[in-house]
C-alpha atoms as a PDB file:
ATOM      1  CA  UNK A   1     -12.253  -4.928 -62.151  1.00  0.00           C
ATOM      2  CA  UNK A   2     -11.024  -3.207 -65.687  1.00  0.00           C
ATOM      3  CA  UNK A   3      -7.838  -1.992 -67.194  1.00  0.00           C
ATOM      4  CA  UNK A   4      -7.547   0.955 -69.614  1.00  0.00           C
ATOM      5  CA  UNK A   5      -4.749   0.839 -72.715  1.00  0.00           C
ATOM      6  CA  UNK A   6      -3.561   4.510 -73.336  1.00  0.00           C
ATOM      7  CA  UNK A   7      -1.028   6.560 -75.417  1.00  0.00           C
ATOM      8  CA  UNK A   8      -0.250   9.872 -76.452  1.00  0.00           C
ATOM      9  CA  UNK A   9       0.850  11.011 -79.998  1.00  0.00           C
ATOM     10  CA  UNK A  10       1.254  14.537 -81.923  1.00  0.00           C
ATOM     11  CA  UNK A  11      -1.249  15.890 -84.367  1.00  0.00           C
ATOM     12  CA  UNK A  12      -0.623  17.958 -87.934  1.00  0.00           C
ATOM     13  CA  UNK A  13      -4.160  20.382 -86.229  1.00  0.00           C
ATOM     14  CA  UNK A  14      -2.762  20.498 -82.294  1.00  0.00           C
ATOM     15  CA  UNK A  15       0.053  21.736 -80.383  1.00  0.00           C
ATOM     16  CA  UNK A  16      -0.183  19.867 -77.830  1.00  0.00           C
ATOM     17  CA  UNK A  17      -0.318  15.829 -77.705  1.00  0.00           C
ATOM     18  CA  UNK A  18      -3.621  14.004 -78.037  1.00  0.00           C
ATOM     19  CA  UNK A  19      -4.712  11.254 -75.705  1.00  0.00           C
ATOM     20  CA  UNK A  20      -5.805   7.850 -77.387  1.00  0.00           C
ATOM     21  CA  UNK A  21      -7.645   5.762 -75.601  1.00  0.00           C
ATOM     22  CA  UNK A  22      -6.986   2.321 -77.515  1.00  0.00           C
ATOM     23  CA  UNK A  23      -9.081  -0.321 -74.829  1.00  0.00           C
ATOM     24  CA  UNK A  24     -11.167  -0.040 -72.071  1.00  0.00           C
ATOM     25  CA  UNK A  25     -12.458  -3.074 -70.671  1.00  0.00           C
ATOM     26  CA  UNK A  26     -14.383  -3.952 -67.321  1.00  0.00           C
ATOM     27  CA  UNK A  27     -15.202  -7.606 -66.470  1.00  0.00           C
ATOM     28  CA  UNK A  28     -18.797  -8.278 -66.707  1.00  0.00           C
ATOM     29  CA  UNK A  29     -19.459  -8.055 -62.617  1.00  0.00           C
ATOM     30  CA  UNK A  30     -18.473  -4.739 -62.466  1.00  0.00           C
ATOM     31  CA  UNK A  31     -20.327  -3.788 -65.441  1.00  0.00           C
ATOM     32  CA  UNK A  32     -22.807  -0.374 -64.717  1.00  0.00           C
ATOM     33  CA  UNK A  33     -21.236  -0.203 -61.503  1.00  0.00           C
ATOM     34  CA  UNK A  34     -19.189   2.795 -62.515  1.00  0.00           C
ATOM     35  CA  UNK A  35     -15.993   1.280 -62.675  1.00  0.00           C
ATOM     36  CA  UNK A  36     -15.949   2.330 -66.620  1.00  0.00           C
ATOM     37  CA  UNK A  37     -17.039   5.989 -65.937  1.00  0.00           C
ATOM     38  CA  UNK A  38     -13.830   5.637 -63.071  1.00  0.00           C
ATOM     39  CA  UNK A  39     -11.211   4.470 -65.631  1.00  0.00           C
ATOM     40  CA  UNK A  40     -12.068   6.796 -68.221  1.00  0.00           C
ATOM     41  CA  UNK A  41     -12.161   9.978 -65.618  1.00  0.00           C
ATOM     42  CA  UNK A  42      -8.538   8.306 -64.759  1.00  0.00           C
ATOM     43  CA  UNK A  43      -7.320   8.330 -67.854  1.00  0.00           C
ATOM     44  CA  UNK A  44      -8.734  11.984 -68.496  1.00  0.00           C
ATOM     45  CA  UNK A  45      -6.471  12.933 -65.925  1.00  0.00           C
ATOM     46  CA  UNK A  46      -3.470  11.382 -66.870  1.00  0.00           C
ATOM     47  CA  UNK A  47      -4.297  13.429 -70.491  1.00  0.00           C
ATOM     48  CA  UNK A  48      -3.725  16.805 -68.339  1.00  0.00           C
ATOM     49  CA  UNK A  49      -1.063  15.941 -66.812  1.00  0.00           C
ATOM     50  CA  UNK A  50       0.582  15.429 -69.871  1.00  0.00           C
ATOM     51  CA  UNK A  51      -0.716  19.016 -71.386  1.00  0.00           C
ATOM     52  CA  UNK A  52      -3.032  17.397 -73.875  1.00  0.00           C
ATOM     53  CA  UNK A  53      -6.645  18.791 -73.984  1.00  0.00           C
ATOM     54  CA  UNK A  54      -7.939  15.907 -75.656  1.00  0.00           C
ATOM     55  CA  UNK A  55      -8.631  12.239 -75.429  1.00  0.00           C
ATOM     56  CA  UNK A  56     -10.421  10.081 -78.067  1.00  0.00           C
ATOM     57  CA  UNK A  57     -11.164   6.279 -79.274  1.00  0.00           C
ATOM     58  CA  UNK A  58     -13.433   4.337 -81.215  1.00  0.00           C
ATOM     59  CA  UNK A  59     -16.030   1.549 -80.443  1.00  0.00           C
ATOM     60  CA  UNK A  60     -18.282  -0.433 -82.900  1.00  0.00           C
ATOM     61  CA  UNK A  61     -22.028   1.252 -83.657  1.00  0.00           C
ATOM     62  CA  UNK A  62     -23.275  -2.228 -82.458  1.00  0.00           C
ATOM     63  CA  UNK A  63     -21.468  -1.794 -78.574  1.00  0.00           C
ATOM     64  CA  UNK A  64     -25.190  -0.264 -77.245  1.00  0.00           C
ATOM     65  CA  UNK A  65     -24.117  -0.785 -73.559  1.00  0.00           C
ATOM     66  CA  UNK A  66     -20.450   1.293 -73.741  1.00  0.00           C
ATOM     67  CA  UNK A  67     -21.893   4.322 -75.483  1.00  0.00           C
ATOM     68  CA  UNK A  68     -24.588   4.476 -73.144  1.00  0.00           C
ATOM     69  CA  UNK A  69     -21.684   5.191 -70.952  1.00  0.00           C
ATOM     70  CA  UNK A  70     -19.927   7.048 -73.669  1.00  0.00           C
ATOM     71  CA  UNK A  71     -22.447   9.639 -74.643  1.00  0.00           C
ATOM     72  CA  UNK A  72     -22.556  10.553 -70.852  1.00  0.00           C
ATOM     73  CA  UNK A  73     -18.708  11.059 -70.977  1.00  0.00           C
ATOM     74  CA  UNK A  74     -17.760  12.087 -73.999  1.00  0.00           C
ATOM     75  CA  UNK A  75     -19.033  14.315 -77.532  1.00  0.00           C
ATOM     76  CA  UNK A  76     -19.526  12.091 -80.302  1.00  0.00           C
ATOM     77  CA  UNK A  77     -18.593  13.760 -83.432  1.00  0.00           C
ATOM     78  CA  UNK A  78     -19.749  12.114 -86.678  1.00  0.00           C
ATOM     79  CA  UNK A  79     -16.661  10.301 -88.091  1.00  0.00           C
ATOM     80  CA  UNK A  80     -16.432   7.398 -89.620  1.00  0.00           C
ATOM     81  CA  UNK A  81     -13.506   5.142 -89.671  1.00  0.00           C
ATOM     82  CA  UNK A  82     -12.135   3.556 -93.018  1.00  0.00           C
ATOM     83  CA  UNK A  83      -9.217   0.862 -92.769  1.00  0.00           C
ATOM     84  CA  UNK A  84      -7.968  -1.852 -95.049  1.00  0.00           C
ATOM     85  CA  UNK A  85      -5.076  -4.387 -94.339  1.00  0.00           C
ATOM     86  CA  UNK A  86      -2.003  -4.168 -96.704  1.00  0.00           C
END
């Protein structure tokens, strides 16, 4: 029905790790079924069992449907993200 990608990784402003959530995906059936909202609670609690009190990720502005889901789940802060191939 969906598959998460996670990691964990150190910080230079925490202690403790922080959770990266790098893909979340759910195939189009299961779509607003919950199965999202289920993954993301999973991963959640894989973050405290690992001591971290934090997971993140990105998504485009332009993904309307997953941060419908996303501002039910999750803060959104502000940031923008700036990248460049070398």
């Amino acid at each position: 029905l969906g598959l998460t990608h996670y990691l964990f990784h150190r910080s230079t402003t925490m202690i403790e790790p922080n959770c990266y959530l790098q893909d979340l995906f759910t195939s189009a059936a299961a779509r607003g079924k919950g199965v999202g909202r289920a993954l993301i609670n999973g991963v959640y609690e894989q973050a405290k069992r690992a001591g971290s009190s934090r997971v993140y990720w990105q998504t485009h502005e332009t993904n309307r449907t997953a941060r419908l889901l996303y501002d039910k789940v999750a803060e959104h802060l502000g940031f923008i993200v700036y990248r460049k191939q070398v």
